[in-house]
C-alpha atoms as a PDB file:
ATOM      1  CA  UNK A   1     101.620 131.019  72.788  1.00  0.00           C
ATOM      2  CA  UNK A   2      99.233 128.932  74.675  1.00  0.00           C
ATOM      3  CA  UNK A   3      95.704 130.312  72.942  1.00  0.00           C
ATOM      4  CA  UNK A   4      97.344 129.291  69.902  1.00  0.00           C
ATOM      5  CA  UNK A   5      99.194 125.960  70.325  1.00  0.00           C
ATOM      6  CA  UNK A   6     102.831 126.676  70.535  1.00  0.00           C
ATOM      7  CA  UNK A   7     105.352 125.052  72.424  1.00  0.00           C
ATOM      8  CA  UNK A   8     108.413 127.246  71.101  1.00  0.00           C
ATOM      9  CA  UNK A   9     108.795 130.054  68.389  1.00  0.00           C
ATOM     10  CA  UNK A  10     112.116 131.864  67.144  1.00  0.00           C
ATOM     11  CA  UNK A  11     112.367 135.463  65.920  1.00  0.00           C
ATOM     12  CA  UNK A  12     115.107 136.102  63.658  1.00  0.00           C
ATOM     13  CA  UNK A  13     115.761 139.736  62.571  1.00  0.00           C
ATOM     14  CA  UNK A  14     119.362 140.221  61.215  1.00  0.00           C
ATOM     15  CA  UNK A  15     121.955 139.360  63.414  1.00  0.00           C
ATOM     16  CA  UNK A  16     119.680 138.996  66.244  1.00  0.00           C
ATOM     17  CA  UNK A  17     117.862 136.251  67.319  1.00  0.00           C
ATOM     18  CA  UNK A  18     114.968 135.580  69.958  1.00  0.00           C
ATOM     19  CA  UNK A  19     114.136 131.645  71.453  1.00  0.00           C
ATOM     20  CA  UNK A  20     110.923 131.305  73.692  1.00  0.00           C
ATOM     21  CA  UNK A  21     109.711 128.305  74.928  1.00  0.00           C
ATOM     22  CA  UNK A  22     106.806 127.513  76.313  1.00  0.00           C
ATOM     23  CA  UNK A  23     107.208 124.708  79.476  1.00  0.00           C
ATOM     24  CA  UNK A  24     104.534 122.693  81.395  1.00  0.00           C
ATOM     25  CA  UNK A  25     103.588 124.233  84.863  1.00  0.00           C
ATOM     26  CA  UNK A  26     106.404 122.913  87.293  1.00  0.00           C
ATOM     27  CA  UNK A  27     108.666 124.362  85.008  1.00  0.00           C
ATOM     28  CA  UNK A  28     109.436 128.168  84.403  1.00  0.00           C
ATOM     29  CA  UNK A  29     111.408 129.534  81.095  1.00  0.00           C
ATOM     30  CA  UNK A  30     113.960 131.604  80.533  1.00  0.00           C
ATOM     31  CA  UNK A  31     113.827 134.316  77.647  1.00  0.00           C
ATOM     32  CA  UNK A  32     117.214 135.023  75.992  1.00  0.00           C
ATOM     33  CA  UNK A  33     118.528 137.616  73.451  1.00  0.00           C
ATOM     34  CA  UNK A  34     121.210 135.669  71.371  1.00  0.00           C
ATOM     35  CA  UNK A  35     123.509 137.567  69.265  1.00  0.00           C
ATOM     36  CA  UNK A  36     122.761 141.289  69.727  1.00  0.00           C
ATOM     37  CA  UNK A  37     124.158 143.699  68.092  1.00  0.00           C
ATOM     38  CA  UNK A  38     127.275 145.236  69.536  1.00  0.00           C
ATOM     39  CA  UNK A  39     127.086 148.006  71.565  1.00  0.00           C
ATOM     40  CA  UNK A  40     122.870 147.760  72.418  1.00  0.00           C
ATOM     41  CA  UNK A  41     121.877 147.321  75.584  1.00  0.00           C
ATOM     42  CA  UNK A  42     120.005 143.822  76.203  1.00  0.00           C
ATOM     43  CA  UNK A  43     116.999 144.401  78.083  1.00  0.00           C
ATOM     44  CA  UNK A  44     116.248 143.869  81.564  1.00  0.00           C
ATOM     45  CA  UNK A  45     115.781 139.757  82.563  1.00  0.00           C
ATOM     46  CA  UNK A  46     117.355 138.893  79.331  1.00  0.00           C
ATOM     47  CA  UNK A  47     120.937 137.426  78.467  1.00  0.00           C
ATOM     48  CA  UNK A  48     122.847 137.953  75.388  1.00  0.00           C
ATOM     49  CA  UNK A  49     124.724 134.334  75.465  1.00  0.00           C
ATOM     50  CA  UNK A  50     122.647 131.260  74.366  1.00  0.00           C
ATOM     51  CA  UNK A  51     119.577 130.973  76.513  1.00  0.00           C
ATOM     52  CA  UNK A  52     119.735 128.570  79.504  1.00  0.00           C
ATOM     53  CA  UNK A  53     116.780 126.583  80.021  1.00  0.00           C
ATOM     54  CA  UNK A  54     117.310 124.561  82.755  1.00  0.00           C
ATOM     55  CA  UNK A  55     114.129 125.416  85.245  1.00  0.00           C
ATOM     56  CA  UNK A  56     116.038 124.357  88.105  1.00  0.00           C
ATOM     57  CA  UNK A  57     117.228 127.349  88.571  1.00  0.00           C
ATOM     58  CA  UNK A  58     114.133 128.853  89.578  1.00  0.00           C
ATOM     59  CA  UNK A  59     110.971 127.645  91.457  1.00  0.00           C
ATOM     60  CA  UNK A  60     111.588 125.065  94.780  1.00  0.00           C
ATOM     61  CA  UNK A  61     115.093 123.543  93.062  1.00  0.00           C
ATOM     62  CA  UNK A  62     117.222 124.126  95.752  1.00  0.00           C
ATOM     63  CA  UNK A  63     117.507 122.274  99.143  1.00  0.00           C
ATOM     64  CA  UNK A  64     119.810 123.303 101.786  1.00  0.00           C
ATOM     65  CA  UNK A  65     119.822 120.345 104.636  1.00  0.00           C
ATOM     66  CA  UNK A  66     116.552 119.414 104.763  1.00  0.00           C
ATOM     67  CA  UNK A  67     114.688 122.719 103.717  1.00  0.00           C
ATOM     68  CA  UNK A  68     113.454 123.619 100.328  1.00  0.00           C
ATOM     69  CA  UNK A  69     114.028 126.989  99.353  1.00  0.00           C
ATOM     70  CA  UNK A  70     111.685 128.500  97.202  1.00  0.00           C
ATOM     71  CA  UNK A  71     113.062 131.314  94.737  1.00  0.00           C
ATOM     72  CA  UNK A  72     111.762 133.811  92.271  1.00  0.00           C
ATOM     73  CA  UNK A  73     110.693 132.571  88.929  1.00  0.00           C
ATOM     74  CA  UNK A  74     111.074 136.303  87.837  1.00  0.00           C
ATOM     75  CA  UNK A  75     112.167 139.995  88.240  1.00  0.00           C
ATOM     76  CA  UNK A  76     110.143 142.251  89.665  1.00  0.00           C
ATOM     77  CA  UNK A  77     108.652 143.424  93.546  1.00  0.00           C
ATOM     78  CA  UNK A  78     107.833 141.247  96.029  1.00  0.00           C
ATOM     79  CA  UNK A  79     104.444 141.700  97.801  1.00  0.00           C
ATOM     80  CA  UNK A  80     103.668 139.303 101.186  1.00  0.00           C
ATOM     81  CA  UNK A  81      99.860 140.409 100.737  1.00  0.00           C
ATOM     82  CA  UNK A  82      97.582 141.011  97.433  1.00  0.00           C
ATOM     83  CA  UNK A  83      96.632 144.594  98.774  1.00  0.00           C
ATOM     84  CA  UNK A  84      97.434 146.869 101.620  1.00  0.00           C
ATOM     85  CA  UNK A  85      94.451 146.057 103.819  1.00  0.00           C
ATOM     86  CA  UNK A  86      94.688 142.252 103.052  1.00  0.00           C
ATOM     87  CA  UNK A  87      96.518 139.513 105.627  1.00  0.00           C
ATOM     88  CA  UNK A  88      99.964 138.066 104.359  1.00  0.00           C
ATOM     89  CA  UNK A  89      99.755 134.649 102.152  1.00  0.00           C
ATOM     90  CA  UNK A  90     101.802 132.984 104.287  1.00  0.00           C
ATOM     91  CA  UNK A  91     104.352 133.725 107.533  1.00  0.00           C
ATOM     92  CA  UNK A  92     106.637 131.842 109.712  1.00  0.00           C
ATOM     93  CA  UNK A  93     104.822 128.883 110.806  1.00  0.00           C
ATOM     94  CA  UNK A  94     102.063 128.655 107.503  1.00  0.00           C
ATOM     95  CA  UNK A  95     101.681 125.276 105.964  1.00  0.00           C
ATOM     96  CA  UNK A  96     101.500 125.376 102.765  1.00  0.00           C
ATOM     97  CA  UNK A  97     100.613 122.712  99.558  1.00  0.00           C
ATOM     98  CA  UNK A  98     102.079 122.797  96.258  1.00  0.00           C
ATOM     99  CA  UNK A  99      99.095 124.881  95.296  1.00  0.00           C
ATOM    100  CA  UNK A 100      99.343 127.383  97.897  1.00  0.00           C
ATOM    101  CA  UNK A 101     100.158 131.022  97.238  1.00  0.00           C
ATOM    102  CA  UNK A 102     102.890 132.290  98.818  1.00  0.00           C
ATOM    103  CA  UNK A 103     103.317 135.776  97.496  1.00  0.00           C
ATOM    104  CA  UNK A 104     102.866 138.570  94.543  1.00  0.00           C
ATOM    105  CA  UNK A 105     105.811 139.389  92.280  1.00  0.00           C
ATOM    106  CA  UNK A 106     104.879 142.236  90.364  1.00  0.00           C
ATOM    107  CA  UNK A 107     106.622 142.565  86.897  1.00  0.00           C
ATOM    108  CA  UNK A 108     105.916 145.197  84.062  1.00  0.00           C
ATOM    109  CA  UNK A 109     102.169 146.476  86.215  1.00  0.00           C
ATOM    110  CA  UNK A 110     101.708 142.840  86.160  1.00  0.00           C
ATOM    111  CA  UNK A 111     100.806 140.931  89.074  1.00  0.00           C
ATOM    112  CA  UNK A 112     101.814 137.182  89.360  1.00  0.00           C
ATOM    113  CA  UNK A 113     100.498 135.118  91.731  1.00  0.00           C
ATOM    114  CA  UNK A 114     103.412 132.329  92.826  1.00  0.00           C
ATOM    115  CA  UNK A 115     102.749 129.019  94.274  1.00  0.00           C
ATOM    116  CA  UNK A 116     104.661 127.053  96.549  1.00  0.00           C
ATOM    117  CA  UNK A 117     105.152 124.045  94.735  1.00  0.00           C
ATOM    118  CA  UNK A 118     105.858 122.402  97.476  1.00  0.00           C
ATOM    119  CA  UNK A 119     104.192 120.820 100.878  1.00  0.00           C
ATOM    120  CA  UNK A 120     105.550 121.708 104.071  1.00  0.00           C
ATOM    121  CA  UNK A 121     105.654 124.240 106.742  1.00  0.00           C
ATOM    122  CA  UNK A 122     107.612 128.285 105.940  1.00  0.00           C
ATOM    123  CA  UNK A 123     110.568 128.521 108.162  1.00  0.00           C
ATOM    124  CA  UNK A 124     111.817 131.626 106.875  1.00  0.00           C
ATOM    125  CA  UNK A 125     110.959 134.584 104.651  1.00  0.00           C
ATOM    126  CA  UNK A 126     113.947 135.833 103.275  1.00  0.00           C
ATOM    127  CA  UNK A 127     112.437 138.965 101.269  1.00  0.00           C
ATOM    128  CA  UNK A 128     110.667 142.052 103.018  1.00  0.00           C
ATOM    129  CA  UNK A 129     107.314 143.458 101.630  1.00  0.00           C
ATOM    130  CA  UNK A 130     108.008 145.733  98.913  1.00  0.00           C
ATOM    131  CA  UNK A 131     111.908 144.841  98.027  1.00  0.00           C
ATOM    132  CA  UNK A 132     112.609 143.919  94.449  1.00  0.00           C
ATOM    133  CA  UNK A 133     113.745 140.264  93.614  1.00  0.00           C
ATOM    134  CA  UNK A 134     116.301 138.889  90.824  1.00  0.00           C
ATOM    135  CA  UNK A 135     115.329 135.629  89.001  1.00  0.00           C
ATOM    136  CA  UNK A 136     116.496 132.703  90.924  1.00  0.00           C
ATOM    137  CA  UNK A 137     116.858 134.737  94.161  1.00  0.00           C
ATOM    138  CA  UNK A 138     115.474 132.898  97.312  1.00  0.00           C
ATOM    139  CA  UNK A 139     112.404 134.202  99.013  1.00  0.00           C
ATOM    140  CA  UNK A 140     111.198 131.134 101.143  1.00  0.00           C
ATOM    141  CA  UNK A 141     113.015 128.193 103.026  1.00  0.00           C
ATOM    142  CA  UNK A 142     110.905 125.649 103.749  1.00  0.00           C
ATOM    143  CA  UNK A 143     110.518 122.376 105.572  1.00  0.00           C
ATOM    144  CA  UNK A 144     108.835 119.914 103.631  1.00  0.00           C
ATOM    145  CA  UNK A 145     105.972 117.374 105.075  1.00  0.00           C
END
Protein backbone atom coordinates (compact mmCIF):
# COMPACT_ATOMS: atom_id res chain seq x y z
CA UNK A 1 0.00 0.00 0.00
CA UNK A 2 2.74 2.32 0.84
CA UNK A 3 5.10 1.74 -2.54
CA UNK A 4 2.08 2.69 -4.25
CA UNK A 5 0.29 5.59 -2.49
CA UNK A 6 -2.66 4.22 -0.71
CA UNK A 7 -4.11 5.21 2.37
CA UNK A 8 -7.14 2.62 2.32
CA UNK A 9 -8.47 0.01 -0.29
CA UNK A 10 -11.73 -2.26 -0.09
CA UNK A 11 -12.13 -5.73 -1.60
CA UNK A 12 -15.52 -6.67 -2.37
CA UNK A 13 -16.19 -10.26 -3.57
CA UNK A 14 -19.91 -11.28 -3.13
CA UNK A 15 -21.18 -11.07 0.13
CA UNK A 16 -17.87 -10.53 1.58
CA UNK A 17 -16.10 -7.60 2.08
CA UNK A 18 -12.38 -6.63 3.12
CA UNK A 19 -11.39 -2.74 4.64
CA UNK A 20 -7.56 -2.01 5.12
CA UNK A 21 -6.26 1.05 6.09
CA UNK A 22 -3.17 2.23 6.05
CA UNK A 23 -2.30 4.66 9.42
CA UNK A 24 0.71 6.96 10.14
CA UNK A 25 3.41 5.35 12.47
CA UNK A 26 2.01 5.95 16.11
CA UNK A 27 -0.89 4.30 14.97
CA UNK A 28 -1.40 0.48 14.21
CA UNK A 29 -4.57 -0.95 12.05
CA UNK A 30 -6.80 -3.39 12.44
CA UNK A 31 -7.78 -5.80 9.45
CA UNK A 32 -11.43 -6.96 9.50
CA UNK A 33 -13.51 -9.54 7.51
CA UNK A 34 -17.07 -7.94 7.27
CA UNK A 35 -19.87 -10.05 6.23
CA UNK A 36 -18.56 -13.60 5.69
CA UNK A 37 -20.28 -16.09 4.56
CA UNK A 38 -22.09 -18.27 7.04
CA UNK A 39 -20.60 -21.11 8.28
CA UNK A 40 -16.57 -20.18 7.07
CA UNK A 41 -14.22 -19.82 9.43
CA UNK A 42 -12.71 -16.11 9.63
CA UNK A 43 -9.12 -16.29 9.75
CA UNK A 44 -6.83 -15.91 12.51
CA UNK A 45 -6.42 -11.87 13.79
CA UNK A 46 -9.47 -11.05 11.86
CA UNK A 47 -13.16 -10.18 13.03
CA UNK A 48 -16.25 -10.80 11.17
CA UNK A 49 -18.26 -7.59 12.68
CA UNK A 50 -17.37 -4.11 11.23
CA UNK A 51 -13.70 -3.45 11.70
CA UNK A 52 -12.65 -1.36 14.74
CA UNK A 53 -10.08 1.07 14.11
CA UNK A 54 -9.44 2.74 17.05
CA UNK A 55 -5.37 2.28 17.58
CA UNK A 56 -5.75 2.75 21.13
CA UNK A 57 -6.19 -0.44 21.63
CA UNK A 58 -2.85 -1.44 20.81
CA UNK A 59 0.66 0.16 21.14
CA UNK A 60 1.45 2.32 24.72
CA UNK A 61 -2.60 3.32 25.11
CA UNK A 62 -3.05 2.16 28.36
CA UNK A 63 -1.86 3.65 31.73
CA UNK A 64 -2.43 2.03 34.95
CA UNK A 65 -1.39 4.70 37.89
CA UNK A 66 1.38 6.18 36.60
CA UNK A 67 2.87 3.36 34.30
CA UNK A 68 2.38 2.96 30.64
CA UNK A 69 1.81 -0.37 29.54
CA UNK A 70 2.96 -1.26 26.33
CA UNK A 71 0.89 -4.07 24.40
CA UNK A 72 1.10 -6.09 21.26
CA UNK A 73 0.24 -4.42 18.05
CA UNK A 74 -0.18 -8.06 16.70
CA UNK A 75 -0.49 -11.91 16.99
CA UNK A 76 2.22 -13.87 16.92
CA UNK A 77 5.55 -15.07 19.40
CA UNK A 78 7.21 -12.98 21.51
CA UNK A 79 11.06 -12.96 21.39
CA UNK A 80 13.11 -10.74 24.34
CA UNK A 81 16.31 -11.11 21.98
CA UNK A 82 16.73 -11.03 17.94
CA UNK A 83 18.63 -14.48 18.10
CA UNK A 84 19.59 -17.08 20.60
CA UNK A 85 23.15 -15.93 21.23
CA UNK A 86 22.13 -12.18 21.27
CA UNK A 87 21.48 -10.02 24.79
CA UNK A 88 17.71 -9.12 25.54
CA UNK A 89 16.41 -5.55 24.06
CA UNK A 90 15.49 -4.45 27.13
CA UNK A 91 14.96 -5.89 31.04
CA UNK A 92 13.84 -4.63 34.30
CA UNK A 93 15.59 -1.49 34.86
CA UNK A 94 16.33 -0.51 30.72
CA UNK A 95 15.51 2.99 29.73
CA UNK A 96 14.11 3.18 26.85
CA UNK A 97 13.00 6.21 24.07
CA UNK A 98 10.12 6.12 21.88
CA UNK A 99 12.48 4.69 19.31
CA UNK A 100 13.83 1.98 21.30
CA UNK A 101 13.23 -1.68 20.54
CA UNK A 102 11.79 -3.53 23.00
CA UNK A 103 11.19 -6.92 21.52
CA UNK A 104 10.46 -9.35 18.30
CA UNK A 105 6.90 -10.50 17.60
CA UNK A 106 7.11 -12.97 15.05
CA UNK A 107 3.94 -13.33 12.81
CA UNK A 108 3.48 -15.56 9.60
CA UNK A 109 7.92 -16.32 9.51
CA UNK A 110 7.86 -12.67 9.81
CA UNK A 111 9.84 -10.87 12.22
CA UNK A 112 8.67 -7.39 13.52
CA UNK A 113 10.72 -5.32 15.28
CA UNK A 114 8.41 -3.19 18.04
CA UNK A 115 9.31 0.06 19.50
CA UNK A 116 8.54 1.47 22.68
CA UNK A 117 6.87 4.47 21.81
CA UNK A 118 7.41 5.74 24.78
CA UNK A 119 10.33 7.32 27.19
CA UNK A 120 10.82 5.95 30.47
CA UNK A 121 12.34 3.24 32.44
CA UNK A 122 10.73 -1.01 32.04
CA UNK A 123 9.29 -1.95 35.32
CA UNK A 124 7.95 -5.11 34.31
CA UNK A 125 7.95 -7.69 31.51
CA UNK A 126 4.84 -9.33 31.53
CA UNK A 127 5.53 -11.98 28.59
CA UNK A 128 8.28 -14.83 28.79
CA UNK A 129 10.66 -15.50 25.79
CA UNK A 130 9.00 -17.64 23.40
CA UNK A 131 5.09 -17.39 24.61
CA UNK A 132 2.63 -16.33 21.97
CA UNK A 133 0.81 -12.88 22.35
CA UNK A 134 -2.93 -11.77 21.35
CA UNK A 135 -3.37 -8.25 19.82
CA UNK A 136 -3.78 -5.74 22.49
CA UNK A 137 -2.27 -8.06 25.15
CA UNK A 138 0.25 -6.26 27.53
CA UNK A 139 3.89 -7.12 27.35
CA UNK A 140 5.62 -4.07 29.11
CA UNK A 141 4.62 -1.66 32.06
CA UNK A 142 6.50 1.16 32.09
CA UNK A 143 7.34 4.29 34.01
CA UNK A 144 7.56 7.16 31.91
CA UNK A 145 10.44 10.05 32.21
Amino acid sequence: MKANGLAEIEIKHGDDRILLKRFGPQQQPVIGVVGAAPGVPSPPNCTTAAPNFAPETAGIAGQQGNLVEIKSPIVGTFYVKPSPDSPAYVEVGSHVTEQTVVCIIEAMKVMNEIKAEVSGTIVEVLITNGQAVEYGQVIFKVKPD
